[in-house]
PDB file of N, CA and C in Angstrom:
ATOM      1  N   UNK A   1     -23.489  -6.217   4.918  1.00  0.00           N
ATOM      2  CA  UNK A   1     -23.012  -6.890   3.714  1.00  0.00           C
ATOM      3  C   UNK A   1     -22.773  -5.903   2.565  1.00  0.00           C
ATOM      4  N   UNK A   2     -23.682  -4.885   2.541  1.00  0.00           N
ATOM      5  CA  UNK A   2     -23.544  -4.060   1.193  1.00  0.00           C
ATOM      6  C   UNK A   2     -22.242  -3.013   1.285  1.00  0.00           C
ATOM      7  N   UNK A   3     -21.608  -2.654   2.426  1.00  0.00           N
ATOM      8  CA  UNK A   3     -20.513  -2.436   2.811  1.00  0.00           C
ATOM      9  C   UNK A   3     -19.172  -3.116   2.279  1.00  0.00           C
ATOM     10  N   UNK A   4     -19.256  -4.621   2.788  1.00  0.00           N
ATOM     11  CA  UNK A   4     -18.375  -5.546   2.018  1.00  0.00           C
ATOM     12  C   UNK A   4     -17.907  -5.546   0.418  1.00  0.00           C
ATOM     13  N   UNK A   5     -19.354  -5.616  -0.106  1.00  0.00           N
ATOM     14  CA  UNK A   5     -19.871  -5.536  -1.355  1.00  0.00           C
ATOM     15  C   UNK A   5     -18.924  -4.394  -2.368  1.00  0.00           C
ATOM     16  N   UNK A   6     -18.995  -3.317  -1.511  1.00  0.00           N
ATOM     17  CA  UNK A   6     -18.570  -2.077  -1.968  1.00  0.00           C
ATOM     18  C   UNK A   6     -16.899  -2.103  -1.676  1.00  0.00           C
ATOM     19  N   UNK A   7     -16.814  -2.619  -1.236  1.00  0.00           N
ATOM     20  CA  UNK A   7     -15.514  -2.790  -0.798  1.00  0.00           C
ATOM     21  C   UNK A   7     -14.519  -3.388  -1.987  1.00  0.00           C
ATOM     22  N   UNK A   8     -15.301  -4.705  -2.260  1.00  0.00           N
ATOM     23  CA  UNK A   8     -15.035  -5.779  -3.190  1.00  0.00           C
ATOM     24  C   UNK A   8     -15.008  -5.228  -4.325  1.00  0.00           C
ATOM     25  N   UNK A   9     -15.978  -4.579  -4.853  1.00  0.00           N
ATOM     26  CA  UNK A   9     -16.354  -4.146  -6.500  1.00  0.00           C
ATOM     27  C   UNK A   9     -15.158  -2.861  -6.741  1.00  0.00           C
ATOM     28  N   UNK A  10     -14.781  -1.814  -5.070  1.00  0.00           N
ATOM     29  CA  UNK A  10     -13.670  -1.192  -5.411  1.00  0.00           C
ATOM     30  C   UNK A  10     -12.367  -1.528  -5.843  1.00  0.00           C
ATOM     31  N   UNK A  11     -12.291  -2.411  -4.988  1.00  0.00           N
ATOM     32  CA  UNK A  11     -10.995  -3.313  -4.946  1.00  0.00           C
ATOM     33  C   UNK A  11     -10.798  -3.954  -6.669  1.00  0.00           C
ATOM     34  N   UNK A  12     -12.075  -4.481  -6.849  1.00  0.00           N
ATOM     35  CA  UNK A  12     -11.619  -5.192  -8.798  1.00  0.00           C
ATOM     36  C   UNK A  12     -11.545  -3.790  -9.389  1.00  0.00           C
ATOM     37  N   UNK A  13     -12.156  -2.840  -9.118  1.00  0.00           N
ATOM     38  CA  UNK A  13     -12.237  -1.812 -10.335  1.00  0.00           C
ATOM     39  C   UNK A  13     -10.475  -1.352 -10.312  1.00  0.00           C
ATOM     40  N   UNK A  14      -9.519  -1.662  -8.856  1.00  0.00           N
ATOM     41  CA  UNK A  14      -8.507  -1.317  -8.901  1.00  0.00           C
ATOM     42  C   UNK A  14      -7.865  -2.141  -9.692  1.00  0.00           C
ATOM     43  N   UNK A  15      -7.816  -3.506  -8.901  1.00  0.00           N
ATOM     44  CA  UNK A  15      -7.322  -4.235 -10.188  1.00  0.00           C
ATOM     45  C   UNK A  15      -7.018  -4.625 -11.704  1.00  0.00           C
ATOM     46  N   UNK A  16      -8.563  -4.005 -12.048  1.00  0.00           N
ATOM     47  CA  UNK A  16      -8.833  -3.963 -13.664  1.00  0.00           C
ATOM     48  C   UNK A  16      -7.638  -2.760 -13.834  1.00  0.00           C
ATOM     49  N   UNK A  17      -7.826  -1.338 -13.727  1.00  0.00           N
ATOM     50  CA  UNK A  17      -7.114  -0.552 -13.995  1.00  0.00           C
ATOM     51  C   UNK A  17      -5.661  -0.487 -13.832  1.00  0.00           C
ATOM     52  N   UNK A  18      -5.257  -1.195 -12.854  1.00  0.00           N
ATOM     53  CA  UNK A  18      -3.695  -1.866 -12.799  1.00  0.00           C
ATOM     54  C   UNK A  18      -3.166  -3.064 -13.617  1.00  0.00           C
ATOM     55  N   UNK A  19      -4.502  -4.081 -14.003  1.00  0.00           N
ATOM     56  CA  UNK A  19      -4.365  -4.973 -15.018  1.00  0.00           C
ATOM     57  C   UNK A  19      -3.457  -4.145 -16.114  1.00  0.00           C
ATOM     58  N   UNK A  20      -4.581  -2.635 -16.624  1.00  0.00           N
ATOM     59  CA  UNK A  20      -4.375  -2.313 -17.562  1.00  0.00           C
ATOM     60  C   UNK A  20      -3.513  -1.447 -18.040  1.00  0.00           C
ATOM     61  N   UNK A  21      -2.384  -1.476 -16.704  1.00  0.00           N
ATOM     62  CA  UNK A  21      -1.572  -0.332 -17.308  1.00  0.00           C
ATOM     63  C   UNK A  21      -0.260  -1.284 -16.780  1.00  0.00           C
ATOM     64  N   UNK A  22      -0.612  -2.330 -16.307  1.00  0.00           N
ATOM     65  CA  UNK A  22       0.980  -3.106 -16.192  1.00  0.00           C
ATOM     66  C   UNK A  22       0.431  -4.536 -17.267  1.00  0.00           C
ATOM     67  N   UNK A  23      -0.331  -5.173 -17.540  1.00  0.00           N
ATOM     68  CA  UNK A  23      -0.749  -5.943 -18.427  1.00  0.00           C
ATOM     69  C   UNK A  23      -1.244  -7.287 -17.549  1.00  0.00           C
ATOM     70  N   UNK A  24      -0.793  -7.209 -16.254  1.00  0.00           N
ATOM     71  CA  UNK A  24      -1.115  -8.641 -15.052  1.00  0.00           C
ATOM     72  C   UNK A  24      -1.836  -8.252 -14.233  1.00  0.00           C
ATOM     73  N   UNK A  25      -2.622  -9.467 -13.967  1.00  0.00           N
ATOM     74  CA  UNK A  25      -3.554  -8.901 -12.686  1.00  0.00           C
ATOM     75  C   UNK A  25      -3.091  -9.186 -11.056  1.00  0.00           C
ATOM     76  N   UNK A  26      -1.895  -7.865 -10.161  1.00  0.00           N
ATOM     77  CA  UNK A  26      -1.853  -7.664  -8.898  1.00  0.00           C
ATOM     78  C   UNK A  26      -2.520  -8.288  -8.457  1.00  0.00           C
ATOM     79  N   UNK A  27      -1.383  -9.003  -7.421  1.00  0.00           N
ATOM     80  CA  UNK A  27      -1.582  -9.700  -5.900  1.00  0.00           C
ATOM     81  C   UNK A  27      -1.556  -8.927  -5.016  1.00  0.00           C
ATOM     82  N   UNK A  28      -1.705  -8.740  -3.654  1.00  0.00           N
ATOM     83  CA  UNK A  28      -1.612  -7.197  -2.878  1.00  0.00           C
ATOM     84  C   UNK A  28      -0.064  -7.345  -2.242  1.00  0.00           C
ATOM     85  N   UNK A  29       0.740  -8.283  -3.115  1.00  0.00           N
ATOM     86  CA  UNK A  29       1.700  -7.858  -2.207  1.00  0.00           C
ATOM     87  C   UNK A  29       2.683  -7.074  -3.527  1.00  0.00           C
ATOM     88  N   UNK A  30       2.390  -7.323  -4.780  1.00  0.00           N
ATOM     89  CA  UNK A  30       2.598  -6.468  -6.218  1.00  0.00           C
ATOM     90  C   UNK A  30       2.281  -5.207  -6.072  1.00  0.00           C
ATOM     91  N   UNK A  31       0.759  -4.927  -4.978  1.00  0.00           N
ATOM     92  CA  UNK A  31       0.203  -3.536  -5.537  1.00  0.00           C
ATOM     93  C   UNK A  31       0.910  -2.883  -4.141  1.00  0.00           C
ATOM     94  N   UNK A  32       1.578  -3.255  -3.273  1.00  0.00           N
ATOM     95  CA  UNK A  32       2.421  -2.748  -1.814  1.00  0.00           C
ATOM     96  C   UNK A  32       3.872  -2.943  -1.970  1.00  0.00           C
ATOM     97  N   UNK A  33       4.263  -3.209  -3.158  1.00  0.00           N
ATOM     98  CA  UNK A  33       5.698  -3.220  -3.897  1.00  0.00           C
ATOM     99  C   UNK A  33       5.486  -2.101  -4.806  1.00  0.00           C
ATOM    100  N   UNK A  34       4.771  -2.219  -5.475  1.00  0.00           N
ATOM    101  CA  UNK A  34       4.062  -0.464  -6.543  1.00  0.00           C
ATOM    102  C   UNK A  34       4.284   0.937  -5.695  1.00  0.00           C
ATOM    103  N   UNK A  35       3.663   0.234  -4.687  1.00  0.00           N
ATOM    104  CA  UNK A  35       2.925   1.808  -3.844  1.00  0.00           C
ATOM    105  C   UNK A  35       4.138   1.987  -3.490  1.00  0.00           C
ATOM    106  N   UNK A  36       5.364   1.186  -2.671  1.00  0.00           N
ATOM    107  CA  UNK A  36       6.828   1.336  -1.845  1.00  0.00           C
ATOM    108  C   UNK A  36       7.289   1.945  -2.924  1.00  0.00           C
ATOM    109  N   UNK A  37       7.455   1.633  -4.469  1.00  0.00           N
ATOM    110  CA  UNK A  37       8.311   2.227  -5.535  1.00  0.00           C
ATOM    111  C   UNK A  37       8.447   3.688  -5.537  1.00  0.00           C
ATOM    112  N   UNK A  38       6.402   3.940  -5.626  1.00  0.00           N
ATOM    113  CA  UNK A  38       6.375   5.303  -5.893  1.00  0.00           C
ATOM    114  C   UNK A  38       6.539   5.770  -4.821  1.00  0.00           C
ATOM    115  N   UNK A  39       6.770   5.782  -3.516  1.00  0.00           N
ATOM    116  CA  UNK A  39       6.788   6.357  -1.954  1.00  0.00           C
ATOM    117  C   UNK A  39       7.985   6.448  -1.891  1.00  0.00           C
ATOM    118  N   UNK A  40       9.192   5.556  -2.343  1.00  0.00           N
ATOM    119  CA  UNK A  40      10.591   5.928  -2.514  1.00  0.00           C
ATOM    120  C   UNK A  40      10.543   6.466  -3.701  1.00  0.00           C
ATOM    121  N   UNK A  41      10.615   6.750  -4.740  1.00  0.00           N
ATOM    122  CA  UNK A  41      10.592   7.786  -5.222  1.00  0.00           C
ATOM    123  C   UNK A  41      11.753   7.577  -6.540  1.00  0.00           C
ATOM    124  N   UNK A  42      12.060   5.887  -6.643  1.00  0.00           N
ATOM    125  CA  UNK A  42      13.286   5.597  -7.162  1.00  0.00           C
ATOM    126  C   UNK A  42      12.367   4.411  -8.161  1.00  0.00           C
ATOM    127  N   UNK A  43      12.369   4.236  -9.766  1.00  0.00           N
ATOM    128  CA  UNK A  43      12.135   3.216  -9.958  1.00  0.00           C
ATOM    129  C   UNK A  43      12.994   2.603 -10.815  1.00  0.00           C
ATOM    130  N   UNK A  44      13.748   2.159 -10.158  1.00  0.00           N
ATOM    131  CA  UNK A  44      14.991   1.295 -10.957  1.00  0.00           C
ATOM    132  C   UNK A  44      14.534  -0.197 -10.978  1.00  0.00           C
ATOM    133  N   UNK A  45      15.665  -0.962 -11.842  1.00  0.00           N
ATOM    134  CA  UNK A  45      14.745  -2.145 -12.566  1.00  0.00           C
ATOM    135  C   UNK A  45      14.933  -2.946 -11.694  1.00  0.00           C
ATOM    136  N   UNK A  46      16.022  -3.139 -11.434  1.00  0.00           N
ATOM    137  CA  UNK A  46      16.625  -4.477 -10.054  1.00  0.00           C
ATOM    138  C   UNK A  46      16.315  -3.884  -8.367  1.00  0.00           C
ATOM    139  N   UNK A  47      15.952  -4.673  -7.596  1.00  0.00           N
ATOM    140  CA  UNK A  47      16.057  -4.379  -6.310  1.00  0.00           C
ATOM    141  C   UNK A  47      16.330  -5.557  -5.697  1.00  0.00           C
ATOM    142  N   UNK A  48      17.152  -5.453  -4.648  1.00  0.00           N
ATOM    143  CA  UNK A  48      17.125  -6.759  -3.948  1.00  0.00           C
ATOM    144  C   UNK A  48      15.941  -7.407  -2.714  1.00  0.00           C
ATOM    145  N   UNK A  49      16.377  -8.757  -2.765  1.00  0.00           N
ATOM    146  CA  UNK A  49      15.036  -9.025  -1.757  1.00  0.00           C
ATOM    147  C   UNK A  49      14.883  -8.515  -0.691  1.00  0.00           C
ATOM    148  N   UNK A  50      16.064  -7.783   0.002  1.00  0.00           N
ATOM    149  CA  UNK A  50      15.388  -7.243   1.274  1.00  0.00           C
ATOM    150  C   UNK A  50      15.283  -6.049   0.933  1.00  0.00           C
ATOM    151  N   UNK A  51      15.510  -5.058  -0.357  1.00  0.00           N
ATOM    152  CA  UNK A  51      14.848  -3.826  -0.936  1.00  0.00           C
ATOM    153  C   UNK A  51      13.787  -3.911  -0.929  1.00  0.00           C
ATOM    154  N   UNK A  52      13.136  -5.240  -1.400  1.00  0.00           N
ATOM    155  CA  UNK A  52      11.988  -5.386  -1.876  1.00  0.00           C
ATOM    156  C   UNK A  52      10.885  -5.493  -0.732  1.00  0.00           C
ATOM    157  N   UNK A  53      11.505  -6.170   0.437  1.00  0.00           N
ATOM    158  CA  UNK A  53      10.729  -6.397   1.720  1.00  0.00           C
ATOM    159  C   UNK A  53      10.614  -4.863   2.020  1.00  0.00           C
ATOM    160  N   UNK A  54      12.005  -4.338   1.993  1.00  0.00           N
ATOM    161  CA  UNK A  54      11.629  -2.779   2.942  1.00  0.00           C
ATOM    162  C   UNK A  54      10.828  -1.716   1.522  1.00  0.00           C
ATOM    163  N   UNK A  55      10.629  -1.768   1.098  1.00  0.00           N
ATOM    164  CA  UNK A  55       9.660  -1.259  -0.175  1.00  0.00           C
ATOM    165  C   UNK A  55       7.983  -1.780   0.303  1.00  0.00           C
ATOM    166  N   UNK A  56       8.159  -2.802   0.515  1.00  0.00           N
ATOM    167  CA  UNK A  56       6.581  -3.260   1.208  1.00  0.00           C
ATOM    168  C   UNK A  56       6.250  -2.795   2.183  1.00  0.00           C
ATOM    169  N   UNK A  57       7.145  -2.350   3.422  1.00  0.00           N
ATOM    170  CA  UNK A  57       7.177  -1.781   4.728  1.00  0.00           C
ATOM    171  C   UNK A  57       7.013  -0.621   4.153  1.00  0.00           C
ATOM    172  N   UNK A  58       7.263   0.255   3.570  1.00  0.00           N
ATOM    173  CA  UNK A  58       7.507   1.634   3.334  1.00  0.00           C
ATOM    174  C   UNK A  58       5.852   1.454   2.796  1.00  0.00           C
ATOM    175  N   UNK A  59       5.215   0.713   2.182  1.00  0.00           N
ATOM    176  CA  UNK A  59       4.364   1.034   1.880  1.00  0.00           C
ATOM    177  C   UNK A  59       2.825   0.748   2.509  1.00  0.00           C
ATOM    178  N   UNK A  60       3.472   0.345   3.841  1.00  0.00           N
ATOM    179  CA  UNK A  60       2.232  -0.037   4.869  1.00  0.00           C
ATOM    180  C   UNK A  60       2.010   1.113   5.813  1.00  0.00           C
ATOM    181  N   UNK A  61       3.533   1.345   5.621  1.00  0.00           N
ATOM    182  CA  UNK A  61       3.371   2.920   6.887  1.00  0.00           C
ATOM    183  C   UNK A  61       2.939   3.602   5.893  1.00  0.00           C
ATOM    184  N   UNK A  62       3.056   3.754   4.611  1.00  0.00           N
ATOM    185  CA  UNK A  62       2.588   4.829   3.932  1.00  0.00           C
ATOM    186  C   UNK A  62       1.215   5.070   3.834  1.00  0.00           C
ATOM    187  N   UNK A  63       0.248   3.758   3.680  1.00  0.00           N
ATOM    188  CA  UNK A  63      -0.875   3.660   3.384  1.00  0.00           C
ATOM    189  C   UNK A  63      -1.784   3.517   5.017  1.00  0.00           C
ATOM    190  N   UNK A  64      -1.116   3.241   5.864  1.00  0.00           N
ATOM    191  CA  UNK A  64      -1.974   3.461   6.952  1.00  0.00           C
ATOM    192  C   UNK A  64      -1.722   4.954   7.815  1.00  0.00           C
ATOM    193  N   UNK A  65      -0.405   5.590   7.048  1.00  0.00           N
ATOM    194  CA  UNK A  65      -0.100   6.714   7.785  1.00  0.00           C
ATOM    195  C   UNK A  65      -1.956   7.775   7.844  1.00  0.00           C
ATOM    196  N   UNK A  66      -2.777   7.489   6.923  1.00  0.00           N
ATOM    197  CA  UNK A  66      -3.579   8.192   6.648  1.00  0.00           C
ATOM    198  C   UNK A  66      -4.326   7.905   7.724  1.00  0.00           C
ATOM    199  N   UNK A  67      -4.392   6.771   8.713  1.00  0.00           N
ATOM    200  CA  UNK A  67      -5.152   6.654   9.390  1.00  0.00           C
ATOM    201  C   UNK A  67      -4.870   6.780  10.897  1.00  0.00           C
ATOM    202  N   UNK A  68      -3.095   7.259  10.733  1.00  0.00           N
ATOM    203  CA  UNK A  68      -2.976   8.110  11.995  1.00  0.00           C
ATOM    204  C   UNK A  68      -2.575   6.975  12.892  1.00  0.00           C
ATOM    205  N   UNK A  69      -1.957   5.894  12.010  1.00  0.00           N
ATOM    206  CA  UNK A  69      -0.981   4.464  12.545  1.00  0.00           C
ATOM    207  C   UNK A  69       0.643   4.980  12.324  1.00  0.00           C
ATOM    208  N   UNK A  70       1.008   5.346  11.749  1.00  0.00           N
ATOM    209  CA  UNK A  70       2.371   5.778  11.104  1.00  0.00           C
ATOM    210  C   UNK A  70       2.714   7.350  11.044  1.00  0.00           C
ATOM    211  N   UNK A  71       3.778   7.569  11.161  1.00  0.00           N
ATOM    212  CA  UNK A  71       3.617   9.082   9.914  1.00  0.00           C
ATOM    213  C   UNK A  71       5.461   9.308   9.953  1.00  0.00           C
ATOM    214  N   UNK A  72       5.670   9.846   8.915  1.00  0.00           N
ATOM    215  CA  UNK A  72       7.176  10.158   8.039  1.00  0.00           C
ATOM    216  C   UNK A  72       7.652  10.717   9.418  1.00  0.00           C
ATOM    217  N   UNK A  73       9.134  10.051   9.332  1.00  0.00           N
ATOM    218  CA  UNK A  73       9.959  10.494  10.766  1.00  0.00           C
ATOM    219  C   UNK A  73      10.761  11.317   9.832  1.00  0.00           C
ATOM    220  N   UNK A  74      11.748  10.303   9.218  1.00  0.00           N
ATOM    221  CA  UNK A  74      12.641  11.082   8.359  1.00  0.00           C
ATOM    222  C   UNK A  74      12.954  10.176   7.069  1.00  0.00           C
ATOM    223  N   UNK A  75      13.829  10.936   6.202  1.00  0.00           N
ATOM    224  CA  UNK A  75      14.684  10.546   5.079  1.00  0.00           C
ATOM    225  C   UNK A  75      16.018   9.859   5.124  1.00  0.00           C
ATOM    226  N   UNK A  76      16.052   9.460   4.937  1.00  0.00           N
ATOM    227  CA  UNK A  76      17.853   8.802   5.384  1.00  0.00           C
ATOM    228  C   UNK A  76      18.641   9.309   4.155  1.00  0.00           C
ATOM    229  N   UNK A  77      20.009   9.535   4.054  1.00  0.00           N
ATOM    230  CA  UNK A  77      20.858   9.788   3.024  1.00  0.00           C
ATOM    231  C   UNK A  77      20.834   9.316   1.284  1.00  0.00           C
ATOM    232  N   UNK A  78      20.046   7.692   1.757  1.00  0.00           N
ATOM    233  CA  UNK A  78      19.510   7.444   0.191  1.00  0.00           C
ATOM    234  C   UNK A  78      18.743   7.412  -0.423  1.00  0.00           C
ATOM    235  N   UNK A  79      17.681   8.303   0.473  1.00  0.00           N
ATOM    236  CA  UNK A  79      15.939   8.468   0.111  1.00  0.00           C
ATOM    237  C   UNK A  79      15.155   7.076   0.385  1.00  0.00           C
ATOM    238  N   UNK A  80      15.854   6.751   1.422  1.00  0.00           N
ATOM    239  CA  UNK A  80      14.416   5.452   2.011  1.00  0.00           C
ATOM    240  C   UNK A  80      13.928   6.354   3.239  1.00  0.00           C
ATOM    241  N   UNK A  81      12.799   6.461   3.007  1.00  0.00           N
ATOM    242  CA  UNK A  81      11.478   6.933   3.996  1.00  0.00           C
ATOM    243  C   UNK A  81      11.455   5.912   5.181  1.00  0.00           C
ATOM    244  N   UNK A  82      11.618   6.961   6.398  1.00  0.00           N
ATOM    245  CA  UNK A  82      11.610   5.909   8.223  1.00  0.00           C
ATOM    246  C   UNK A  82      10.114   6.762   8.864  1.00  0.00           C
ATOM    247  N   UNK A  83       9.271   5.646   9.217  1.00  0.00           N
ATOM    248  CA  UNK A  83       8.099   5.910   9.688  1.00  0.00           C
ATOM    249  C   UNK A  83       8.287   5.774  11.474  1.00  0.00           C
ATOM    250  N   UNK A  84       7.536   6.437  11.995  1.00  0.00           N
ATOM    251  CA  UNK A  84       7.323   6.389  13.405  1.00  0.00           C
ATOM    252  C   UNK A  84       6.006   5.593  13.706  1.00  0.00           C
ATOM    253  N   UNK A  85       5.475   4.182  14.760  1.00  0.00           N
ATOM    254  CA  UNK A  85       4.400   4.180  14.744  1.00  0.00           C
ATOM    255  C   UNK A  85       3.444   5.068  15.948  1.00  0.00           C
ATOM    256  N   UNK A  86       2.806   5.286  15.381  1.00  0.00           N
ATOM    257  CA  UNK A  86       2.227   6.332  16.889  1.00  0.00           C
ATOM    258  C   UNK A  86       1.149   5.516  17.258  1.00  0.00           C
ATOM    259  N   UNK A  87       0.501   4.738  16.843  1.00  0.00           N
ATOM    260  CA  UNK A  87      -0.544   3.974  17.445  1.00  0.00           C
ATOM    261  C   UNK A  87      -0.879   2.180  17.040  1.00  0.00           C
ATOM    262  N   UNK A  88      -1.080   1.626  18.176  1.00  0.00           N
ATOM    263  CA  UNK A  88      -0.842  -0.172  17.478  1.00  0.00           C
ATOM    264  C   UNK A  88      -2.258  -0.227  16.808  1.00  0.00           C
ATOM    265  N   UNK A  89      -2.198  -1.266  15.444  1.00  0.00           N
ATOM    266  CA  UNK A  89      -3.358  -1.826  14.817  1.00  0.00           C
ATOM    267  C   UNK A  89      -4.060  -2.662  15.877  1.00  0.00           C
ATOM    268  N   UNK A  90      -5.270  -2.406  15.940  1.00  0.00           N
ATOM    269  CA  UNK A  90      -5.904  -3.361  16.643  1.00  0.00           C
ATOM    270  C   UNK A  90      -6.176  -4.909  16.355  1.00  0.00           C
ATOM    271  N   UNK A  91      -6.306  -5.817  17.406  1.00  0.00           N
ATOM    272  CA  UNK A  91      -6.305  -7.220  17.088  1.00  0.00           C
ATOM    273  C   UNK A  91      -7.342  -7.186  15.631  1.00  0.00           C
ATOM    274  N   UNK A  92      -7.336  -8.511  14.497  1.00  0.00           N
ATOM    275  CA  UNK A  92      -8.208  -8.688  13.475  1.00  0.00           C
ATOM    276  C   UNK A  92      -7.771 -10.089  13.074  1.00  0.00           C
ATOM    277  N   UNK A  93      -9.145 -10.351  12.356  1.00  0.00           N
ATOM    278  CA  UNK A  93      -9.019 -11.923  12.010  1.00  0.00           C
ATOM    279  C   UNK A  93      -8.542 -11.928  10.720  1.00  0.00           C
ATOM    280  N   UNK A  94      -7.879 -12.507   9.823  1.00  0.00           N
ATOM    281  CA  UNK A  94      -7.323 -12.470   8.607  1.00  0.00           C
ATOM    282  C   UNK A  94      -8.098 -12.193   7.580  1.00  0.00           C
ATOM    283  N   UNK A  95      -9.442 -11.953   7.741  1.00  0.00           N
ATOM    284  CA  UNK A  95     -10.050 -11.529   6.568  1.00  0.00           C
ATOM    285  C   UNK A  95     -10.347  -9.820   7.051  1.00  0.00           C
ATOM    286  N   UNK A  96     -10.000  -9.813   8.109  1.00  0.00           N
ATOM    287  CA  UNK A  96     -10.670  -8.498   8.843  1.00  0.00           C
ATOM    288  C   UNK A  96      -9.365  -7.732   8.168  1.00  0.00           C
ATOM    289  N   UNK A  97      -8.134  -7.939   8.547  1.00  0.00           N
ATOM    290  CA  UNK A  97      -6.654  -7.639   8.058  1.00  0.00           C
ATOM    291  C   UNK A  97      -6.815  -7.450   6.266  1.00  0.00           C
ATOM    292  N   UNK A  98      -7.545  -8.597   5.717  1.00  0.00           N
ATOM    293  CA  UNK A  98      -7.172  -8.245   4.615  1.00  0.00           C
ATOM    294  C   UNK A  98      -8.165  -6.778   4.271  1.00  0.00           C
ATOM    295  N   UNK A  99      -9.712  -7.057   4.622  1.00  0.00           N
ATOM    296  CA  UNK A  99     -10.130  -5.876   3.988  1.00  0.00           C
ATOM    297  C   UNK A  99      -9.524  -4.499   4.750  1.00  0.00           C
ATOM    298  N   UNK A 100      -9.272  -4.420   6.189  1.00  0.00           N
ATOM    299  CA  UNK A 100      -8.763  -3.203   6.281  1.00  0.00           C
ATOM    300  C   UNK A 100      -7.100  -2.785   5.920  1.00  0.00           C
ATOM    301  N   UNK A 101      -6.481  -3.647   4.870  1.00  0.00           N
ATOM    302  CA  UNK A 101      -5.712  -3.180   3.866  1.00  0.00           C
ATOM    303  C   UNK A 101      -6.011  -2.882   2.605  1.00  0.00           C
ATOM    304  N   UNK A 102      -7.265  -3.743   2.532  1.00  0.00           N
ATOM    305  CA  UNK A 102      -7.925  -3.269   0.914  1.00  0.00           C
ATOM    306  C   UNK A 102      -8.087  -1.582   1.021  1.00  0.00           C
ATOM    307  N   UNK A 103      -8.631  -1.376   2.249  1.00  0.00           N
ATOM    308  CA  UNK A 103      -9.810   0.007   2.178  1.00  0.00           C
ATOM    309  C   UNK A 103      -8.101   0.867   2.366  1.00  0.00           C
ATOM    310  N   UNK A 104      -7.309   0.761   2.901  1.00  0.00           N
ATOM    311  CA  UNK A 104      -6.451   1.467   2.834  1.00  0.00           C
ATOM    312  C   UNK A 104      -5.804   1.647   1.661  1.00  0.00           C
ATOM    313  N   UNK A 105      -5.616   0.744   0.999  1.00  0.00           N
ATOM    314  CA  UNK A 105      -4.790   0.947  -0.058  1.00  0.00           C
ATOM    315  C   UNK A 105      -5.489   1.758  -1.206  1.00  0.00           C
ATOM    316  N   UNK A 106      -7.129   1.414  -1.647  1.00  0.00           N
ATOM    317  CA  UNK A 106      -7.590   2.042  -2.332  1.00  0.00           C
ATOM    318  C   UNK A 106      -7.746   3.926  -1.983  1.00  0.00           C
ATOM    319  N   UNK A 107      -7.871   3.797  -0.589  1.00  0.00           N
ATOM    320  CA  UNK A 107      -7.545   5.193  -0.117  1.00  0.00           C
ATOM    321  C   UNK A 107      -6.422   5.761  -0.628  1.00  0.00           C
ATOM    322  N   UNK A 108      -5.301   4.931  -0.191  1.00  0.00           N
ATOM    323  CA  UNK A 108      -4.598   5.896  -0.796  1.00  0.00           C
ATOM    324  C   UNK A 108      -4.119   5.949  -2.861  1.00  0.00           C
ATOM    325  N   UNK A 109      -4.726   4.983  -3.382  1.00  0.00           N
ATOM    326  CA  UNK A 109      -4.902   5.185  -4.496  1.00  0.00           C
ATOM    327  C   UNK A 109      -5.845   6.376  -5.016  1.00  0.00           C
ATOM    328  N   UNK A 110      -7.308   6.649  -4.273  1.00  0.00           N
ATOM    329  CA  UNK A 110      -7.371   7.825  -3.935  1.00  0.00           C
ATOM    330  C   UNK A 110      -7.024   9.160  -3.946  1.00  0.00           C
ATOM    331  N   UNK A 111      -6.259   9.053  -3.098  1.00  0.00           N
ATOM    332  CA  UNK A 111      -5.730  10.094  -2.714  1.00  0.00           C
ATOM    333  C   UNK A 111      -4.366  10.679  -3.623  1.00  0.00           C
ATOM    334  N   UNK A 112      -4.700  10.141  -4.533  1.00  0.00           N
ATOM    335  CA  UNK A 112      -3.060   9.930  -5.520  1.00  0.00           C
ATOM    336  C   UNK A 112      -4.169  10.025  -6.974  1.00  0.00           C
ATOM    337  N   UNK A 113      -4.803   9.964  -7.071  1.00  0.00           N
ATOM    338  CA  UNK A 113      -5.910  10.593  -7.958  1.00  0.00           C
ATOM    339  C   UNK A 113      -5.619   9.401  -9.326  1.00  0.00           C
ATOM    340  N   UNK A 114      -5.374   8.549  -8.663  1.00  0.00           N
ATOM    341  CA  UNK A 114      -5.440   7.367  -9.588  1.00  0.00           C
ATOM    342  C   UNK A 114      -6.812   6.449  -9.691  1.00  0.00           C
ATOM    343  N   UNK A 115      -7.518   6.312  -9.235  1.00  0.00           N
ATOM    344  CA  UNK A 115      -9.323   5.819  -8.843  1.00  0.00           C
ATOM    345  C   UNK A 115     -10.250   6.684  -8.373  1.00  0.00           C
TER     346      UNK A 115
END
């Protein structure tokens, strides 16, 4: 449980600090539209909805690439990032899914020296 715990209290401390620099408090599919922005590398104001879907994709391979699920194949001509998967996620129950996207994402918030 104290695992969980730690998990949880990381996860708000992210939130608070994203509260506070966009003014709303992120849903995880806001903070995997964020992460796709900065991973493409483009932040323009409009995107369309299936920009917006492949911005979320870009940012699942991005954030699990760390765990050796994904990793950068190539660049395409307009700077959208193409991931390779090298290994399948294992089966999980929807809360199991959500925290092992929490722990990823804060990783790679992490690792980006933002938390």
């Amino acid at each position: 449980m104290q695992i969980q715990d730690d998990l949880q209290a990381r996860w708000w401390k992210l939130e608070e600090r994203l509260m506070q620099r966009f003014g709303k408090k992120p849903d995880m599919e806001t903070i995997l539209f964020l992460i796709g922005i900065q991973e493409f590398g483009d932040p323009r104001e409009k995107f369309t909805k299936e920009q917006k879907q492949d911005l979320m994709h870009v940012a699942v391979c991005s954030i699990l690439s760390s765990s050796g699920f994904y990793e950068l194949d190539a660049v395409d001509p307009d700077g959208w990032p193409h991931f390779r998967q090298l290994k399948h996620i294992p089966p999980m129950s929807l809360k199991e899914q959500e925290d092992f996207m929490k722990d990823h994402i804060l990783l790679y918030f992490q690792n980006n020296d933002f938390i």
